[in-house]
PDB file of N, CA and C in Angstrom:
ATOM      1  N   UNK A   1       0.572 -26.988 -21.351  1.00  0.00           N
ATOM      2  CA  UNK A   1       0.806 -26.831 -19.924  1.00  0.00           C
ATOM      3  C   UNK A   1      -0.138 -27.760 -19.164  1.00  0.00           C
ATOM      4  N   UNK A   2       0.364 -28.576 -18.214  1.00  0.00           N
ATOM      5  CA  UNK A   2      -0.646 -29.444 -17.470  1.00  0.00           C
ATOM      6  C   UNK A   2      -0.935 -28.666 -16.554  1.00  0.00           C
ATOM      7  N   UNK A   3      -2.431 -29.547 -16.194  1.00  0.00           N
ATOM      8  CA  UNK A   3      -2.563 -28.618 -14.841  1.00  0.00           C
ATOM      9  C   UNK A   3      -2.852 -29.785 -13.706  1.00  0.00           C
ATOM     10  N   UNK A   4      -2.581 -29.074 -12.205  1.00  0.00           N
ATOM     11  CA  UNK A   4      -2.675 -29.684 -11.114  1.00  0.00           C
ATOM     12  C   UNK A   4      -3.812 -29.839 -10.465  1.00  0.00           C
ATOM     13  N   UNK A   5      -4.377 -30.653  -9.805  1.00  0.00           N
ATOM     14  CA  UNK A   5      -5.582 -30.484  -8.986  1.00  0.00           C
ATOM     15  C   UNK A   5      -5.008 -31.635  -7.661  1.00  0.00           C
ATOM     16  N   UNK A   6      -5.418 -30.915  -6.751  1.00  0.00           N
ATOM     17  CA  UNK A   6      -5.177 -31.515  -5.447  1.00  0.00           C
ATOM     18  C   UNK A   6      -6.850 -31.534  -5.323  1.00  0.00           C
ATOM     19  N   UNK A   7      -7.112 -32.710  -5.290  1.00  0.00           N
ATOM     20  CA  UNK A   7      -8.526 -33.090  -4.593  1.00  0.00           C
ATOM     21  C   UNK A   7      -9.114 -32.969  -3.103  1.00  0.00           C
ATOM     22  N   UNK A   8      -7.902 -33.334  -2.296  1.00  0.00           N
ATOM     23  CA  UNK A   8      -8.328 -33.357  -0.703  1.00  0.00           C
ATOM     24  C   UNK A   8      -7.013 -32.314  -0.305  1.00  0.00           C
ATOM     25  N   UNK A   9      -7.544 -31.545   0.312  1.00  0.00           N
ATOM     26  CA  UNK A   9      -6.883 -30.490   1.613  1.00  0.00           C
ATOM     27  C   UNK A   9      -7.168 -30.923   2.911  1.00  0.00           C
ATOM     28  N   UNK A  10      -6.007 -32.028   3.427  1.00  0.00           N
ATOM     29  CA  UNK A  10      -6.974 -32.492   5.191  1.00  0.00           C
ATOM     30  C   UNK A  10      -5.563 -31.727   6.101  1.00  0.00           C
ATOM     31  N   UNK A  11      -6.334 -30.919   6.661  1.00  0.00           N
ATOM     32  CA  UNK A  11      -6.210 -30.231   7.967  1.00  0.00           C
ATOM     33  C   UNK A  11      -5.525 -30.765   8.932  1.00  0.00           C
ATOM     34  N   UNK A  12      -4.472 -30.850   9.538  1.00  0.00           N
ATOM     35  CA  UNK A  12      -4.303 -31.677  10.871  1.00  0.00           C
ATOM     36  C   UNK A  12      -4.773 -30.894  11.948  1.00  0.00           C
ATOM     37  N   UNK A  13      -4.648 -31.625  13.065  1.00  0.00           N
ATOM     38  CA  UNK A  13      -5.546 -30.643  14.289  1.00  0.00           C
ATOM     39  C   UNK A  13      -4.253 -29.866  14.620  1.00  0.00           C
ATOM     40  N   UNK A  14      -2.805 -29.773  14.409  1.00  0.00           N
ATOM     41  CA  UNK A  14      -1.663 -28.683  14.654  1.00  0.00           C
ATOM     42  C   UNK A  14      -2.239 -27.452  13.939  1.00  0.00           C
ATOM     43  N   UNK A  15      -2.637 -27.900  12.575  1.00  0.00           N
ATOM     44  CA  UNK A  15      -2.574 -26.794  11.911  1.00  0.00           C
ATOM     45  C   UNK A  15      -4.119 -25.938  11.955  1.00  0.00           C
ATOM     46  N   UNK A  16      -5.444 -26.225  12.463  1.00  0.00           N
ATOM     47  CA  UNK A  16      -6.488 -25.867  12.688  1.00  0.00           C
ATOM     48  C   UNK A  16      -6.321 -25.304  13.902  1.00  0.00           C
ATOM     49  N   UNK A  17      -5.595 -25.726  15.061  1.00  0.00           N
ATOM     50  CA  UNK A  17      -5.179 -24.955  16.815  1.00  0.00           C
ATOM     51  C   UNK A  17      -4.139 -23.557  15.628  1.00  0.00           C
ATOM     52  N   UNK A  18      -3.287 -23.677  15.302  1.00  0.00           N
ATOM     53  CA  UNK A  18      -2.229 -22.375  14.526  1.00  0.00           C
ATOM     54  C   UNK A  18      -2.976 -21.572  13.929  1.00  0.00           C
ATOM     55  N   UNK A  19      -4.353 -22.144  12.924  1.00  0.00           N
ATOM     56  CA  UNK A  19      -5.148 -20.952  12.038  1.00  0.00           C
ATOM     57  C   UNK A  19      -5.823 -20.287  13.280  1.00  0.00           C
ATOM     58  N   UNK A  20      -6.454 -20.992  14.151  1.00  0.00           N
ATOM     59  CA  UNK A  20      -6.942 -20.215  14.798  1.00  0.00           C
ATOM     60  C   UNK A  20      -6.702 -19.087  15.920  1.00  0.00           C
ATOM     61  N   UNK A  21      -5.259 -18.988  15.894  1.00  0.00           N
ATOM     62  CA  UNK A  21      -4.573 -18.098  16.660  1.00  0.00           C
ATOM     63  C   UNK A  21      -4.300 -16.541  15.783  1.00  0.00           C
ATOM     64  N   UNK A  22      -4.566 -17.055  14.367  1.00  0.00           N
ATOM     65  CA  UNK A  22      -3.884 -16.031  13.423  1.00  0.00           C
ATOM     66  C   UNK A  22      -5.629 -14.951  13.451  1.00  0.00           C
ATOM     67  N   UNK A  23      -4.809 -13.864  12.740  1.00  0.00           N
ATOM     68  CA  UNK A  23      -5.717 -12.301  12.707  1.00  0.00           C
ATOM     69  C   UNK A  23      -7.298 -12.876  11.287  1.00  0.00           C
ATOM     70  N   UNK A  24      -8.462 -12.427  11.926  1.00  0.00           N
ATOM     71  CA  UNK A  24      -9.241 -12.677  10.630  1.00  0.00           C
ATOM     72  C   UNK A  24      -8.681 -12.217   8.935  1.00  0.00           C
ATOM     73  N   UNK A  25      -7.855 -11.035   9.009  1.00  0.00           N
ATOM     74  CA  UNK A  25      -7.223 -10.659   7.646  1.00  0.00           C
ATOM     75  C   UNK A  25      -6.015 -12.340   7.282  1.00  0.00           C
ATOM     76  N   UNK A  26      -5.743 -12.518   8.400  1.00  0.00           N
ATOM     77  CA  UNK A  26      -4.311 -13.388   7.992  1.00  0.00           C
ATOM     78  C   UNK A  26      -5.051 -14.668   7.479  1.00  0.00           C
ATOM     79  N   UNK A  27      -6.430 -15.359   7.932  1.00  0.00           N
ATOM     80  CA  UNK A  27      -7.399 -16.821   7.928  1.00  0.00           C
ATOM     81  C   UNK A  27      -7.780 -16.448   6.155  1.00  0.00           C
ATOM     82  N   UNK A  28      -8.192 -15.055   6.046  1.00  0.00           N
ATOM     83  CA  UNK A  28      -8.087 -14.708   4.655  1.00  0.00           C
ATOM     84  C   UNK A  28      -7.967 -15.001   3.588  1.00  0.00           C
ATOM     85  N   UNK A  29      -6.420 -14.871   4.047  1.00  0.00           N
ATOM     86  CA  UNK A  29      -5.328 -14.732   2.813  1.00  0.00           C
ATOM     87  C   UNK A  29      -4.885 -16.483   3.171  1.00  0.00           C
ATOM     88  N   UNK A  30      -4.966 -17.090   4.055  1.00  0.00           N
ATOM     89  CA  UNK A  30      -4.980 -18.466   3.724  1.00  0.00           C
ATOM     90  C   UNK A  30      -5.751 -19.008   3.322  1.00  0.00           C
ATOM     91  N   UNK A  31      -6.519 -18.714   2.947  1.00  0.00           N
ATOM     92  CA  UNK A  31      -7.902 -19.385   2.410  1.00  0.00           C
ATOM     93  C   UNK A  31      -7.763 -19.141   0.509  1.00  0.00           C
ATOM     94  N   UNK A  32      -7.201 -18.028   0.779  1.00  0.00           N
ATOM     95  CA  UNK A  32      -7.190 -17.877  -1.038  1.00  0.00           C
ATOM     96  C   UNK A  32      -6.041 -18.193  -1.827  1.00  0.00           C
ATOM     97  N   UNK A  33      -4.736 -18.508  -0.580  1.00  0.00           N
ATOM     98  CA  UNK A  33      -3.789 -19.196  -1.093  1.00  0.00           C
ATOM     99  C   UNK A  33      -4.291 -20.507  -1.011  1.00  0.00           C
ATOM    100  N   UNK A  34      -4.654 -21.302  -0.034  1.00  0.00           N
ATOM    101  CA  UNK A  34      -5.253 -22.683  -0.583  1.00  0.00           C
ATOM    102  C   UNK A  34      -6.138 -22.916  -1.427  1.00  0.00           C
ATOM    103  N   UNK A  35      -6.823 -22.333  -2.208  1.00  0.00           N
ATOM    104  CA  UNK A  35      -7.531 -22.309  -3.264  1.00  0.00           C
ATOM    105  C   UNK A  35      -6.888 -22.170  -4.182  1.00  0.00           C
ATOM    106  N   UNK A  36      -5.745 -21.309  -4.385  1.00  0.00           N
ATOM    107  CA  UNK A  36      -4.811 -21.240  -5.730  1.00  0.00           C
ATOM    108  C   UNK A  36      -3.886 -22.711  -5.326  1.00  0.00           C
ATOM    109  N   UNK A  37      -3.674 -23.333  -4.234  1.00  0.00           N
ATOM    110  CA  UNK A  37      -2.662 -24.262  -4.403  1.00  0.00           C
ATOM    111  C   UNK A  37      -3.436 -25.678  -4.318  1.00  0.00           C
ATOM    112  N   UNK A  38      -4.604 -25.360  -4.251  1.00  0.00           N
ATOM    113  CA  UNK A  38      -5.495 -26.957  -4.454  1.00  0.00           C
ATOM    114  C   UNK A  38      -5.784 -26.787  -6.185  1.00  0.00           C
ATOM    115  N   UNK A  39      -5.952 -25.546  -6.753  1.00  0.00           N
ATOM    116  CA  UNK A  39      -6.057 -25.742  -8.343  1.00  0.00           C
ATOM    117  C   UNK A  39      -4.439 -25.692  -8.903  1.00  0.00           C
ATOM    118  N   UNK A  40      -3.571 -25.022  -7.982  1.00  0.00           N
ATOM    119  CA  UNK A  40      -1.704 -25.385  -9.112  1.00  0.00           C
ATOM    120  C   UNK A  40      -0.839 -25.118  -7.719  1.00  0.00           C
ATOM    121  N   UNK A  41      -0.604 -26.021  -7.450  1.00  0.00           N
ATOM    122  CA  UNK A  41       0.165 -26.405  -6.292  1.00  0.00           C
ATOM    123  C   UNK A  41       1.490 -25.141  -6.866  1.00  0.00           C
ATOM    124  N   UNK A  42       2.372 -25.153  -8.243  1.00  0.00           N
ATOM    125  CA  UNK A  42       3.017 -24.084  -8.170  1.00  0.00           C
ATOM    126  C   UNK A  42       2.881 -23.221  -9.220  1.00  0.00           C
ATOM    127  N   UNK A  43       1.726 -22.360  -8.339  1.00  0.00           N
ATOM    128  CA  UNK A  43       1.073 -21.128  -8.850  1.00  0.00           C
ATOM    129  C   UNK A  43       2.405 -20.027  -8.598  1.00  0.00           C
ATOM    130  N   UNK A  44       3.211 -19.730  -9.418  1.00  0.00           N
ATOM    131  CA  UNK A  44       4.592 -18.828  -9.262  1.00  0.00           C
ATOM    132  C   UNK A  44       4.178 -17.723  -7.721  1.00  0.00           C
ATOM    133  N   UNK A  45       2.388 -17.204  -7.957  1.00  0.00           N
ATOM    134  CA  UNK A  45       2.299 -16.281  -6.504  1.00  0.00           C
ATOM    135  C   UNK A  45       3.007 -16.992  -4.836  1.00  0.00           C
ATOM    136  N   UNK A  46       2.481 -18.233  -4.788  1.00  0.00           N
ATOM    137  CA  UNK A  46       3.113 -19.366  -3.543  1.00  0.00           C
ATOM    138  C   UNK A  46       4.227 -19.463  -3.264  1.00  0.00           C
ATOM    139  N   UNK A  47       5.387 -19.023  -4.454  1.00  0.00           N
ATOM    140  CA  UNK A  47       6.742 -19.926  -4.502  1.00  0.00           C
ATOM    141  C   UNK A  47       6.717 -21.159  -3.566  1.00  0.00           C
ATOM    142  N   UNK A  48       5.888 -22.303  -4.407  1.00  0.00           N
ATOM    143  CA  UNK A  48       6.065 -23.239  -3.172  1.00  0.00           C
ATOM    144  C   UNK A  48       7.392 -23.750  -3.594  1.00  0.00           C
ATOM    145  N   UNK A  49       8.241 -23.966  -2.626  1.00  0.00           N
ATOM    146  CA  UNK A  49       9.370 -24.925  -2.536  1.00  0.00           C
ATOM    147  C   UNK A  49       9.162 -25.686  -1.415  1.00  0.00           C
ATOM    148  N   UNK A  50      10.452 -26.818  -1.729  1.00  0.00           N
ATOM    149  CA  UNK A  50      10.513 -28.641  -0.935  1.00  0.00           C
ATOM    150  C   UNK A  50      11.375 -27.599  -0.028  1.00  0.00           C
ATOM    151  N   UNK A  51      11.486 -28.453   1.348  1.00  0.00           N
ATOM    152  CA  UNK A  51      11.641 -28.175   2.155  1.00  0.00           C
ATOM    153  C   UNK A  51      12.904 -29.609   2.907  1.00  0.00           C
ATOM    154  N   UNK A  52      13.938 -28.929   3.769  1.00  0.00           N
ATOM    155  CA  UNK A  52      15.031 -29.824   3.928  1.00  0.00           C
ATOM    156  C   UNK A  52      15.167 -29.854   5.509  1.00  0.00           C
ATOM    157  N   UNK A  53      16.233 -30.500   6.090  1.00  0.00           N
ATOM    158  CA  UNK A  53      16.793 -30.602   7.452  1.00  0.00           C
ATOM    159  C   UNK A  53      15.417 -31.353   8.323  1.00  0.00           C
ATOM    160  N   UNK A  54      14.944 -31.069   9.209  1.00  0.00           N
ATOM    161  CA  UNK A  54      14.218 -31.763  10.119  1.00  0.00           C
ATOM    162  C   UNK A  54      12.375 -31.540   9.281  1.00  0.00           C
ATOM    163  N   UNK A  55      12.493 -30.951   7.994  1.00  0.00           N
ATOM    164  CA  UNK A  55      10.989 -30.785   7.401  1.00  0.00           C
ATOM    165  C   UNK A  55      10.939 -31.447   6.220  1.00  0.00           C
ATOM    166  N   UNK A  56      12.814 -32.317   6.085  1.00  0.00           N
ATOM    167  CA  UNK A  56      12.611 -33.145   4.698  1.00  0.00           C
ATOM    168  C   UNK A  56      11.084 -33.779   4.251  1.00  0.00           C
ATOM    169  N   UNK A  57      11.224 -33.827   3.208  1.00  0.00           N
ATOM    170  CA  UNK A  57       9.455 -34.315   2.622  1.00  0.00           C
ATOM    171  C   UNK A  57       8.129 -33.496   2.423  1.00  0.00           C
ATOM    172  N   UNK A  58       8.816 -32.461   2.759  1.00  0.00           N
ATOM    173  CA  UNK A  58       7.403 -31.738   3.036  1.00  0.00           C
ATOM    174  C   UNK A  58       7.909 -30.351   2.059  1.00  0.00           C
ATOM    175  N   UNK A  59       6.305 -29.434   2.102  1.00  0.00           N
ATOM    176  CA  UNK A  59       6.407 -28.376   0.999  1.00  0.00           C
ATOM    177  C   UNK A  59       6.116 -27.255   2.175  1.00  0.00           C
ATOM    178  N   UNK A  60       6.423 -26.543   1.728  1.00  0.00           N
ATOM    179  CA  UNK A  60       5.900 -25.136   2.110  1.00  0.00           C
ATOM    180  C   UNK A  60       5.736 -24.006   0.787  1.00  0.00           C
ATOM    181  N   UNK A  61       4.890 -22.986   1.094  1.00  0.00           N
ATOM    182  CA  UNK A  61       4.049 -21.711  -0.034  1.00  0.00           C
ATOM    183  C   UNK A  61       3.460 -20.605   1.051  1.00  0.00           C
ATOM    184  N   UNK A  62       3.729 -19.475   0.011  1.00  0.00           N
ATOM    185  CA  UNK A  62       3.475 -18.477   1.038  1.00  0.00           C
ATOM    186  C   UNK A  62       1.877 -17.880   0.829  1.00  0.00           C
ATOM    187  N   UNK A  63       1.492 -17.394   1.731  1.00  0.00           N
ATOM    188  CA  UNK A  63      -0.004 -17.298   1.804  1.00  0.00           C
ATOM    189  C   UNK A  63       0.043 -15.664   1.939  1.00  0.00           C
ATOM    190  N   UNK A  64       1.226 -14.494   2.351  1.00  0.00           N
ATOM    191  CA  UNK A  64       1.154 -13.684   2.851  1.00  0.00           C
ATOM    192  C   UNK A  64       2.864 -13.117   2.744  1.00  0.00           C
ATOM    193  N   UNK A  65       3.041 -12.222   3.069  1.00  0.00           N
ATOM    194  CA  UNK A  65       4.247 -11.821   2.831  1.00  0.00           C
ATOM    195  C   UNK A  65       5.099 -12.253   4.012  1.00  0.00           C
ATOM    196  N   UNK A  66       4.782 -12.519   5.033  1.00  0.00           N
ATOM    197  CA  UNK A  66       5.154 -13.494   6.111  1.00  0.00           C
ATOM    198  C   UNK A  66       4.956 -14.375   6.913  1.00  0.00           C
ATOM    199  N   UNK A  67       3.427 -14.994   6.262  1.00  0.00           N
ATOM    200  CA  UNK A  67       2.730 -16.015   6.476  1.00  0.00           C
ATOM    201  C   UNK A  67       2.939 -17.614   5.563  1.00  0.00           C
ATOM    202  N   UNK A  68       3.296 -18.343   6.158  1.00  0.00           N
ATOM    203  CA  UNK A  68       3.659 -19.919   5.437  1.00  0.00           C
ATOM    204  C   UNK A  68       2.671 -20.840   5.841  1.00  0.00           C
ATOM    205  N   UNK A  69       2.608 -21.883   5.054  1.00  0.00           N
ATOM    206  CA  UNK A  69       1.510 -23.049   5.090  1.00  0.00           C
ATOM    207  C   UNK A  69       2.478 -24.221   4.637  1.00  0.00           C
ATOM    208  N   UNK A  70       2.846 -25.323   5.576  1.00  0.00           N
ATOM    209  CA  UNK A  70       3.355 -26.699   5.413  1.00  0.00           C
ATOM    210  C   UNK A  70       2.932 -27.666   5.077  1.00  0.00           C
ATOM    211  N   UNK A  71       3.118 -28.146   4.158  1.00  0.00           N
ATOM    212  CA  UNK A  71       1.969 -29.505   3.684  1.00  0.00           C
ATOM    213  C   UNK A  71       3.240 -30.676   3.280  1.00  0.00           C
ATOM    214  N   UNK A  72       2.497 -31.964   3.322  1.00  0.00           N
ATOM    215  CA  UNK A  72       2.581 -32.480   3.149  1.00  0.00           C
ATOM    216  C   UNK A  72       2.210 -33.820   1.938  1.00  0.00           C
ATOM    217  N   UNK A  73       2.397 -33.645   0.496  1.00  0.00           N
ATOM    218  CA  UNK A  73       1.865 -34.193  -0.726  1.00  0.00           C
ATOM    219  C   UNK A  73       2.041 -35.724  -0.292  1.00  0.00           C
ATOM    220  N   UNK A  74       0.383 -36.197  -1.020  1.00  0.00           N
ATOM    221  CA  UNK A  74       0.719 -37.632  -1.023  1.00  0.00           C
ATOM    222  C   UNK A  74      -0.382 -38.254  -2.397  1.00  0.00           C
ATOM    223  N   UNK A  75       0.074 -37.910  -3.384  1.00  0.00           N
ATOM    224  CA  UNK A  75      -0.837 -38.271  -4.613  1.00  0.00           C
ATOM    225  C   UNK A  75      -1.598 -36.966  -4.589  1.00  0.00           C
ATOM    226  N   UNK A  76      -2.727 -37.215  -4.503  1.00  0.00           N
ATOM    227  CA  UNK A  76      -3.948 -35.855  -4.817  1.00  0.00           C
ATOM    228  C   UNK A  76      -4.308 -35.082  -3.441  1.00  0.00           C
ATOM    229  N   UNK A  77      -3.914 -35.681  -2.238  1.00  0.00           N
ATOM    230  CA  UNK A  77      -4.283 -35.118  -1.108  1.00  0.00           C
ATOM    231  C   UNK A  77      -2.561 -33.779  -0.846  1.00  0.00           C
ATOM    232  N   UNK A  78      -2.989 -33.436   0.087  1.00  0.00           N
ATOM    233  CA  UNK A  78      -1.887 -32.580   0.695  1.00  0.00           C
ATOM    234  C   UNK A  78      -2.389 -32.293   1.953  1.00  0.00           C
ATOM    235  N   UNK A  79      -1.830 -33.091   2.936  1.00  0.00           N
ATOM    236  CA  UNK A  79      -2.163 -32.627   4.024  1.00  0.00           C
ATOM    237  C   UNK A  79      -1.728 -31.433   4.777  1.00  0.00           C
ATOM    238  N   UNK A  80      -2.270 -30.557   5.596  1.00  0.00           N
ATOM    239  CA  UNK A  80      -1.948 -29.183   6.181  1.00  0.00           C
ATOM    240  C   UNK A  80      -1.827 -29.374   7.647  1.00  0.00           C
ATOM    241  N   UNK A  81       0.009 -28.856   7.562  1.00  0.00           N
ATOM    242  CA  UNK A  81       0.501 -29.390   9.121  1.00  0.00           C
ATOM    243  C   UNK A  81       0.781 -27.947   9.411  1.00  0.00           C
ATOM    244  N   UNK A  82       1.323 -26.930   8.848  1.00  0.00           N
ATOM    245  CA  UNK A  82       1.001 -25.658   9.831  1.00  0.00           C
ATOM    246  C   UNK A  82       0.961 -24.758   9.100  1.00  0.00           C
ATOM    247  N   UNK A  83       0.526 -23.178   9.939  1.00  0.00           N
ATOM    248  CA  UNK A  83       0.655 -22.126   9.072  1.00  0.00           C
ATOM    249  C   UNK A  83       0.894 -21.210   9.997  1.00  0.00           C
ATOM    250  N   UNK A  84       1.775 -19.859   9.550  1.00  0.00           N
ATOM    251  CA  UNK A  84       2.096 -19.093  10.473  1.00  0.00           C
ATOM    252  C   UNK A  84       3.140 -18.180  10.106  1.00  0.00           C
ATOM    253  N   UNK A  85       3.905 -17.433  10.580  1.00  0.00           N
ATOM    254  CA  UNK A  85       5.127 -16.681  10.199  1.00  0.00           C
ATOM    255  C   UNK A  85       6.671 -17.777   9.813  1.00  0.00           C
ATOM    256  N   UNK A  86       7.357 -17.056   8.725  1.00  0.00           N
ATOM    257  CA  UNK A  86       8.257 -17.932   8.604  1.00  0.00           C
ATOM    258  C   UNK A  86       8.923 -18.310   9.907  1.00  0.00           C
ATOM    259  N   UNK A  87       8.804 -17.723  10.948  1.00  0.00           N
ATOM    260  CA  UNK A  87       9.829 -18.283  12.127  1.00  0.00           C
ATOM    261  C   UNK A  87       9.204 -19.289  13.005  1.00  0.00           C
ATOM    262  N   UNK A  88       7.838 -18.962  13.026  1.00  0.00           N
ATOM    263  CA  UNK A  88       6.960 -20.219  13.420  1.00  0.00           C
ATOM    264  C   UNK A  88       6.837 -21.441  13.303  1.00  0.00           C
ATOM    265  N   UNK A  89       6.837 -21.658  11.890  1.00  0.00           N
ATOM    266  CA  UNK A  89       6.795 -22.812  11.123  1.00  0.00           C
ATOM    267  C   UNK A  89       7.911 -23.724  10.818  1.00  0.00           C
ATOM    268  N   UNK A  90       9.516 -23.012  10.428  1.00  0.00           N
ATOM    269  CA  UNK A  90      10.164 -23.681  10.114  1.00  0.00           C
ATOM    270  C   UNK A  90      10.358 -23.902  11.120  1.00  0.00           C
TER     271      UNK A  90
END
């Protein structure tokens, strides 16, 4: 089994203004889903799936039972464009 390592997690300023709107329990549970998805991007807990229509290119993984995180892969980085409820985000 290989394993993944995402080296850089860079933040965009969308998605640092969105964390900071969310509940201290919700900053949490994003924090420990990005830690499982900077060591295995698809850690089966995330279901990360690709993402289509106006978010072609991009990933999304769940952090929460109705909390999502959007990134964007580019080699070892993944940049973080939002996080929030599924209706938020997509």
């Amino acid at each position: 089994m290989s394993r993944w390592l995402l080296v850089d997690l860079v933040p965009t300023s969308a998605f640092r203004r969105r964390l900071k709107r969310l509940t201290d329990d919700q900053r949490r549970r994003v924090a420990a889903a990005l830690k499982r998805f900077q060591t295995n991007p698809f850690d089966p807990s995330l279901e990360t799936h690709k993402l289509s229509g106006d978010l072609a290119g991009h990933w999304a993984f769940k952090a929460g039972y109705d909390l999502r995180v959007v990134v964007r892969i580019e080699g070892v980085t993944a940049y973080l464009l939002a996080v929030g409820s599924h209706d938020e985000v997509y």
